[in-house]
N, C-alpha and C. Protein backbone atom coordinates (compact mmCIF):
# COMPACT_ATOMS: atom_id res chain seq x y z
N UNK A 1 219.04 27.17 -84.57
CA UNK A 1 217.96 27.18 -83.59
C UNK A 1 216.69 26.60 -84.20
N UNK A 2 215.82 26.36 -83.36
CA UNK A 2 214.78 25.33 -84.00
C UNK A 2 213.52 26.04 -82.86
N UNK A 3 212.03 26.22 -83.55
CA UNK A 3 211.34 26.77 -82.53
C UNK A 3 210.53 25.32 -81.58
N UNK A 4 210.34 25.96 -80.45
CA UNK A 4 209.72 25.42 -79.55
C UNK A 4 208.52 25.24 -79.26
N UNK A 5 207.71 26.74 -79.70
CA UNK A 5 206.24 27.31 -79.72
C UNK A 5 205.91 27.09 -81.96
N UNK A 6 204.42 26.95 -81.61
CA UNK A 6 203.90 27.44 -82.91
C UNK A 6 204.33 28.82 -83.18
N UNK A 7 205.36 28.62 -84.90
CA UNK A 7 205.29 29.67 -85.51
C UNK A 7 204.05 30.49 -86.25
N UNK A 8 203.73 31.73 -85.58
CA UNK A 8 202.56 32.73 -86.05
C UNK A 8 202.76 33.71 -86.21
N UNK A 9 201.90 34.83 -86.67
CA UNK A 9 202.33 35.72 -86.71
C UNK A 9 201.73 36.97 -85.11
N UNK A 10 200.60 36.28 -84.60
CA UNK A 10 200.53 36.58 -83.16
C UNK A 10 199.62 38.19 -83.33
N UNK A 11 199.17 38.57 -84.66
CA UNK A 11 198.58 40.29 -84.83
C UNK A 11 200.26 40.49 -85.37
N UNK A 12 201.05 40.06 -85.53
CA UNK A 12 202.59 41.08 -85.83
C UNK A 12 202.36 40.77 -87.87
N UNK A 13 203.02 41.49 -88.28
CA UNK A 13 203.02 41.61 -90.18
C UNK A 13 204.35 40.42 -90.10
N UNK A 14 204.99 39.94 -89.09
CA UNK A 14 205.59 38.68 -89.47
C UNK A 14 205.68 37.89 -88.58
N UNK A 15 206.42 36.34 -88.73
CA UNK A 15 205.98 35.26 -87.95
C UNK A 15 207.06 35.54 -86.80
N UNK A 16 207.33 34.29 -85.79
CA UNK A 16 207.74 34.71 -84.84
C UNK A 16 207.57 32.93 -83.54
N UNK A 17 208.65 32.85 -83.04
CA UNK A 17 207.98 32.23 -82.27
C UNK A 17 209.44 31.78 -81.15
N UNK A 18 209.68 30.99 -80.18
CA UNK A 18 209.83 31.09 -78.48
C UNK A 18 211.02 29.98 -79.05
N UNK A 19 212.48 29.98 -79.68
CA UNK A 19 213.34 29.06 -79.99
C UNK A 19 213.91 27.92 -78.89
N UNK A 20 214.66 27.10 -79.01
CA UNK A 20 215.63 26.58 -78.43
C UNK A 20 216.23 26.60 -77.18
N UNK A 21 216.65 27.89 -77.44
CA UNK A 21 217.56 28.75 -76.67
C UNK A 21 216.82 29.91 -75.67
N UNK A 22 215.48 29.79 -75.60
CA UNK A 22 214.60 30.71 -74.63
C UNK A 22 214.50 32.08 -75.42
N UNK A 23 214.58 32.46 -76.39
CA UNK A 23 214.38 33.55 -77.29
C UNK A 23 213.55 33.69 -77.85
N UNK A 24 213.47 34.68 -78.35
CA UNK A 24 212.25 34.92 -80.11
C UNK A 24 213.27 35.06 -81.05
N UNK A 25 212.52 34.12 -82.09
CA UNK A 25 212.91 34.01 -83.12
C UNK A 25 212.34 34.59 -84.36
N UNK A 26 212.41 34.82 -85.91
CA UNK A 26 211.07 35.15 -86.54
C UNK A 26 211.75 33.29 -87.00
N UNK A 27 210.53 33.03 -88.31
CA UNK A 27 210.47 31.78 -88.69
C UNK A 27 209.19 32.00 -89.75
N UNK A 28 209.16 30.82 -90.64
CA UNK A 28 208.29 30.74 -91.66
C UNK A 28 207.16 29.49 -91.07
N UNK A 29 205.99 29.79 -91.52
CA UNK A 29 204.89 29.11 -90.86
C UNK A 29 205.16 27.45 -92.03
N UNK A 30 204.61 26.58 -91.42
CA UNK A 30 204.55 25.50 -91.99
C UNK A 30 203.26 25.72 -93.21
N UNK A 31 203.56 24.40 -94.03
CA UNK A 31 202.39 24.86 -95.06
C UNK A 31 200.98 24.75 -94.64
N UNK A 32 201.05 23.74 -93.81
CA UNK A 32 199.56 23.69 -92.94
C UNK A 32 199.09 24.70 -92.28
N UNK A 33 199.75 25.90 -91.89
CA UNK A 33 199.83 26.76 -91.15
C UNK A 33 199.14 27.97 -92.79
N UNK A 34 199.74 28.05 -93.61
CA UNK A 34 200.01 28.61 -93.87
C UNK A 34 198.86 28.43 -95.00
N UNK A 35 198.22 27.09 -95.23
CA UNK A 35 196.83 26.78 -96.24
C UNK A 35 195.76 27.22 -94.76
N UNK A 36 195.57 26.68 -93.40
CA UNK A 36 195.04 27.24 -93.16
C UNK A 36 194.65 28.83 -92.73
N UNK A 37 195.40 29.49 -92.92
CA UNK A 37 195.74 31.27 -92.94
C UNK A 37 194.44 31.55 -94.19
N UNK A 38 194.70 30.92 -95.66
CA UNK A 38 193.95 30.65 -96.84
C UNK A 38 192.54 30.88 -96.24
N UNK A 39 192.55 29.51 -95.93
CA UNK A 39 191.19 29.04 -95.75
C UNK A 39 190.53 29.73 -94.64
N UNK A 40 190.93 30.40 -93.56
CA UNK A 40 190.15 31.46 -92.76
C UNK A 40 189.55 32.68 -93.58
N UNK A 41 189.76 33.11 -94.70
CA UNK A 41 189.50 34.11 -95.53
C UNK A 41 188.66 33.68 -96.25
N UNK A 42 188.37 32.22 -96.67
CA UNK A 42 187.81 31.68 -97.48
C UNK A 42 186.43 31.19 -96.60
N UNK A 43 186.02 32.02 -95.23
CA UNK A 43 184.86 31.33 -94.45
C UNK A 43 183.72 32.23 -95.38
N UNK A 44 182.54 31.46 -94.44
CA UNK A 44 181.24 32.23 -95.10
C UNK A 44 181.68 34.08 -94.30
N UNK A 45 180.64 34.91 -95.48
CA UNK A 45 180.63 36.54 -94.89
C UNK A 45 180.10 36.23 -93.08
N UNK A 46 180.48 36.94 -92.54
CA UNK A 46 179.69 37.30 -91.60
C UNK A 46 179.27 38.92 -91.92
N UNK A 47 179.31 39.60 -92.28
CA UNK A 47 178.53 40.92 -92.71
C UNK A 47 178.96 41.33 -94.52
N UNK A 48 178.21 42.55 -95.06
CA UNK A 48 178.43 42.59 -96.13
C UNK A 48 178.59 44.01 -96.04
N UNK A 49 179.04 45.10 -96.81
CA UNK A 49 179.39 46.30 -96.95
C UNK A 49 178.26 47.08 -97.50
N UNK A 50 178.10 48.22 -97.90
CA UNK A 50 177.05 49.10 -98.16
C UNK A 50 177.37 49.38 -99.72
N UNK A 51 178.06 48.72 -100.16
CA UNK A 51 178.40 48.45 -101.34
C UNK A 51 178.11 46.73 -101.90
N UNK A 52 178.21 46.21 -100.76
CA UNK A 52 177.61 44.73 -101.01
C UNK A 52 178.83 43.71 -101.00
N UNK A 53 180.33 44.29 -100.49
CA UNK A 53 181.45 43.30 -100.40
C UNK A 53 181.40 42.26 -99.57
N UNK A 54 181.73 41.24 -99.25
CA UNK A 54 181.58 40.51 -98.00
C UNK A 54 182.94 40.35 -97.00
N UNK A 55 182.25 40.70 -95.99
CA UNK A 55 183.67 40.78 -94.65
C UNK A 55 183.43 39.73 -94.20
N UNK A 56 184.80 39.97 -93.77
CA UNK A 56 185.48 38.54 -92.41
C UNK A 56 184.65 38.42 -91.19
N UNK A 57 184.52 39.80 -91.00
CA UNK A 57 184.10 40.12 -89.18
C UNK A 57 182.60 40.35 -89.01
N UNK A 58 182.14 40.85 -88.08
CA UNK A 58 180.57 41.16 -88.01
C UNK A 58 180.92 42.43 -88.25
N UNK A 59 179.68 43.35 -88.28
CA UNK A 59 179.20 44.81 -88.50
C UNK A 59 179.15 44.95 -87.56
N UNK A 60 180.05 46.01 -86.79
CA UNK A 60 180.37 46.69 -85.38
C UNK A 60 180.76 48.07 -85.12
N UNK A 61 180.53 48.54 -84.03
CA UNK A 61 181.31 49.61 -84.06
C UNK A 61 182.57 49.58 -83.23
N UNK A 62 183.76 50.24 -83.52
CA UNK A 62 185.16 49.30 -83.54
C UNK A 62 185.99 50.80 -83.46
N UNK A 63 187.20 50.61 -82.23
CA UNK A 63 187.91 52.24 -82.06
C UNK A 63 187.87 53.26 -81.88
N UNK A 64 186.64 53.24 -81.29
CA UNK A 64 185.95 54.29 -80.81
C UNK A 64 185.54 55.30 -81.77
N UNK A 65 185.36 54.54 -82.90
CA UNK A 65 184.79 55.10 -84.31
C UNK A 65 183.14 55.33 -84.00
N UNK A 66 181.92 56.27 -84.43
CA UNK A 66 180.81 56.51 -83.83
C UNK A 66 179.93 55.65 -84.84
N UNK A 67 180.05 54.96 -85.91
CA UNK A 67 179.56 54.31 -87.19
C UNK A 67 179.89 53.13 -87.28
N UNK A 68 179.35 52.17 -87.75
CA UNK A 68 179.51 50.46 -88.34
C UNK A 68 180.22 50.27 -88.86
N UNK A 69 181.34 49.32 -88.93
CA UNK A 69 181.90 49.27 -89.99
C UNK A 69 182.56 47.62 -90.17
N UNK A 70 183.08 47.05 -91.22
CA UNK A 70 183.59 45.64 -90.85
C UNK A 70 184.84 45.52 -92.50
N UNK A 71 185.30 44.23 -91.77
CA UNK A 71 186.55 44.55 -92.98
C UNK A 71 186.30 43.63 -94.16
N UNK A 72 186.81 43.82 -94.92
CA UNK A 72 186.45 43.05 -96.32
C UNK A 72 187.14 42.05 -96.34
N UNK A 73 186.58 41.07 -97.11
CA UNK A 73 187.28 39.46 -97.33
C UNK A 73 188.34 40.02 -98.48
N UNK A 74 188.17 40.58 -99.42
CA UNK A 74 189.08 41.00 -100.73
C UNK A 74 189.24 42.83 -100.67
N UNK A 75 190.42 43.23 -100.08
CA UNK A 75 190.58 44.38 -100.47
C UNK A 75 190.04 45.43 -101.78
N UNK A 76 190.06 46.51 -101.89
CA UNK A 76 189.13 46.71 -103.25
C UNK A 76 189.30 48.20 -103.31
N UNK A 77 188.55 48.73 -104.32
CA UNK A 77 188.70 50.64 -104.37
C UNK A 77 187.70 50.40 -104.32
N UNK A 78 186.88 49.70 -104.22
CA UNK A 78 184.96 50.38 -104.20
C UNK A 78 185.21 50.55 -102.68
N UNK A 79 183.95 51.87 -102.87
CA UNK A 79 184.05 52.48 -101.47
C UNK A 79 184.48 52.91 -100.97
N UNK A 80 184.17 53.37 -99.42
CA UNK A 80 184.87 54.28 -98.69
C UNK A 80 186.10 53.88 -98.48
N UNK A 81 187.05 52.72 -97.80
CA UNK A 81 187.84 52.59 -97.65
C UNK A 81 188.85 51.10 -98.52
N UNK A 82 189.99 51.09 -98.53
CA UNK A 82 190.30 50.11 -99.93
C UNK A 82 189.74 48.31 -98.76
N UNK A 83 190.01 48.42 -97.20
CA UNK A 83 190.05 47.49 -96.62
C UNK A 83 188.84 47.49 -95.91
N UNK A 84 188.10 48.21 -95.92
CA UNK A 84 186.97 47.73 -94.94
C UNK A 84 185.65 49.41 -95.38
N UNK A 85 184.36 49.07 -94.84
CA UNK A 85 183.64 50.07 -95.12
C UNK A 85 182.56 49.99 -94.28
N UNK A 86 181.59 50.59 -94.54
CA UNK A 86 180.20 51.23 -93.27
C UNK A 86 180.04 49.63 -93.79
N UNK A 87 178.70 49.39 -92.61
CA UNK A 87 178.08 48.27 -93.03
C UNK A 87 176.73 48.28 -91.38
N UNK A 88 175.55 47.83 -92.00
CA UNK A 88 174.75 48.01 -90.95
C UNK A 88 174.04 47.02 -90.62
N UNK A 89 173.67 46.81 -89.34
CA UNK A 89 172.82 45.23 -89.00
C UNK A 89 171.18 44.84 -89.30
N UNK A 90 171.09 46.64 -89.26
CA UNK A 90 169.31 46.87 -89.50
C UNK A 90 169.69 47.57 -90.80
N UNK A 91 168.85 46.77 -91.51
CA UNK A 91 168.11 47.95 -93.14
C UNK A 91 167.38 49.06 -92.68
N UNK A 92 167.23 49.27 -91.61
CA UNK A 92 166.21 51.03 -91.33
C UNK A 92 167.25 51.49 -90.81
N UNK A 93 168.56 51.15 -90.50
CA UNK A 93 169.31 52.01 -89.72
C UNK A 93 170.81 52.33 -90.25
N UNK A 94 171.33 53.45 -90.39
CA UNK A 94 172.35 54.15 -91.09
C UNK A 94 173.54 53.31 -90.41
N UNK A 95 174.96 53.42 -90.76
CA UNK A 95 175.61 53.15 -89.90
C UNK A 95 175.69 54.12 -88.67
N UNK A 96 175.22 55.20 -88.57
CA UNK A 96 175.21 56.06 -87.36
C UNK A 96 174.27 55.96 -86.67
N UNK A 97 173.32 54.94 -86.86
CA UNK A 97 172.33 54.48 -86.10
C UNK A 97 171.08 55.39 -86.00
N UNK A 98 171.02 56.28 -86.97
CA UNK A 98 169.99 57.00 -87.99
C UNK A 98 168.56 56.62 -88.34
N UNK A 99 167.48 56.51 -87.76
CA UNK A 99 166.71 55.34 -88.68
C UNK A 99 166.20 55.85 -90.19
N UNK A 100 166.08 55.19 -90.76
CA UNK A 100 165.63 55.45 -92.17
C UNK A 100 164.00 55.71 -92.08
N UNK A 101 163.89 56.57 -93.14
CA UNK A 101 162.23 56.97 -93.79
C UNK A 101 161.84 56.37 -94.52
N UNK A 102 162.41 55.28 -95.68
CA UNK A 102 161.96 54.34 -96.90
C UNK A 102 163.23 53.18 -96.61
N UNK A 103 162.75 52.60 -97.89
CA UNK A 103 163.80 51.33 -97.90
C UNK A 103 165.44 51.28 -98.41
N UNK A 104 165.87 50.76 -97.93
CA UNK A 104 167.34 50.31 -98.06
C UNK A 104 167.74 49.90 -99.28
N UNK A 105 167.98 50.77 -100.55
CA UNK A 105 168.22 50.09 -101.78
C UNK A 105 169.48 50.97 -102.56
N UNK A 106 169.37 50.57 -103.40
CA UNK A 106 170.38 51.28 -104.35
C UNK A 106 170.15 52.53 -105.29
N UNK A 107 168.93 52.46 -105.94
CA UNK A 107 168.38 53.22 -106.44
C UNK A 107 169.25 54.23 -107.56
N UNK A 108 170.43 53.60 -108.20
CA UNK A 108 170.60 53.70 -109.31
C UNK A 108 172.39 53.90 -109.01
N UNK A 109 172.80 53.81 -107.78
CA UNK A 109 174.32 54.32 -107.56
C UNK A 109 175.10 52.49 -107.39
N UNK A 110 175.82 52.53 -106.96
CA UNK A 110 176.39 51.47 -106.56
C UNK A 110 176.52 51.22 -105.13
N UNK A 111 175.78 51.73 -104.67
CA UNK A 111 175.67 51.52 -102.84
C UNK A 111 174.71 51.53 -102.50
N UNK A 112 173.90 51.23 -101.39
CA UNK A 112 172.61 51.04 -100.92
C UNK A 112 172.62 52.45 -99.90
N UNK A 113 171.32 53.03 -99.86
CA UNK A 113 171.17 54.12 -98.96
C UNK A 113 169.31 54.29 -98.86
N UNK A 114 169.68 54.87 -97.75
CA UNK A 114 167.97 55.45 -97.69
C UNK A 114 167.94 56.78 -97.39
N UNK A 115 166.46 57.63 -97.39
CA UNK A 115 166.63 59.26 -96.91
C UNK A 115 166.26 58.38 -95.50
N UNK A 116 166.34 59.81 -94.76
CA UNK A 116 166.48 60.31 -93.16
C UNK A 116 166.29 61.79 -92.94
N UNK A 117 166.38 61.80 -91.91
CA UNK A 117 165.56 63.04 -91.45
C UNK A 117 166.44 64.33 -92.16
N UNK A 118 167.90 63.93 -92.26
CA UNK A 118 168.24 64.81 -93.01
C UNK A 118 169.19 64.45 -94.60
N UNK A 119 168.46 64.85 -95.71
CA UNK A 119 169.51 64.02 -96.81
C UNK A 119 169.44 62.54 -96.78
N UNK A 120 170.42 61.99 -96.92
CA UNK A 120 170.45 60.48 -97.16
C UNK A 120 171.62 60.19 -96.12
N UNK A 121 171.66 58.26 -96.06
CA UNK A 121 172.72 57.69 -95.42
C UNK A 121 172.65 56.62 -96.00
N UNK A 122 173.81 55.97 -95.82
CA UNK A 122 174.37 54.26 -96.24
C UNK A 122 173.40 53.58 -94.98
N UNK A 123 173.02 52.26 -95.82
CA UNK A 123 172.45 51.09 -95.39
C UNK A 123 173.06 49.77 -95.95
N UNK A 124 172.51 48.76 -95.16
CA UNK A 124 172.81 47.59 -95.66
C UNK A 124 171.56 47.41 -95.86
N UNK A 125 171.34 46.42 -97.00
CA UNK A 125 169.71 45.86 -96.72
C UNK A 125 169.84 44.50 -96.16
């Protein structure tokens, strides 16, 4: 069988695509397919983490999650999560949309935060 449609992976963890014979097939992406996959990872950040990683996506709130968050270009253990972490659009504002009392810095940890009305929160600056 031979596919008909571009082989992708469509959101699925493998490729896939519409054969010959009116079916799905899985299938391996061509190399063009498969340098540009590369090179989408390789765009400029569109947001950066509260740790300072740079993501793929913008800083959003996403799943009915109540906080910012966006995914990382390079997986990692810094931070909250290994694939993605808080991240905020305003430097006065927490990812919970908190506003801050001082500035958005680091101030000696490896993450950026400011106080707030209560304790501290993650910022981006």
């Amino acid at each position: 069988t031979r596919c008909v449609t571009t082989c992708e992976s469509k959101g699925y963890d493998y490729h896939w695509c519409r054969d010959n014979k009116g079916s799905f097939s899985y299938c391996s992406p061509t190399l063009t397919t498969a340098a540009a996959a590369i090179s989408e990872t390789r765009k400029v950040p569109k947001a950066y983490t509260v740790f300072g990683e740079a993501c793929t996506d913008t800083c959003e709130t996403r799943g009915g999650y109540s906080y910012t968050w966006c995914t990382k270009i390079k997986a990692s253990n810094i931070g909250t999560w290994t694939w993605a972490d808080y991240c905020t659009n305003d430097s006065g504002l927490t990812p919970y949309a908190e506003p801050c009392q001082d500035a958005c810095e680091k101030r000696g940890f490896d993450f950026y935060w400011c106080h707030k009305d209560s304790l501290w929160g993650y910022c981006t600056p």
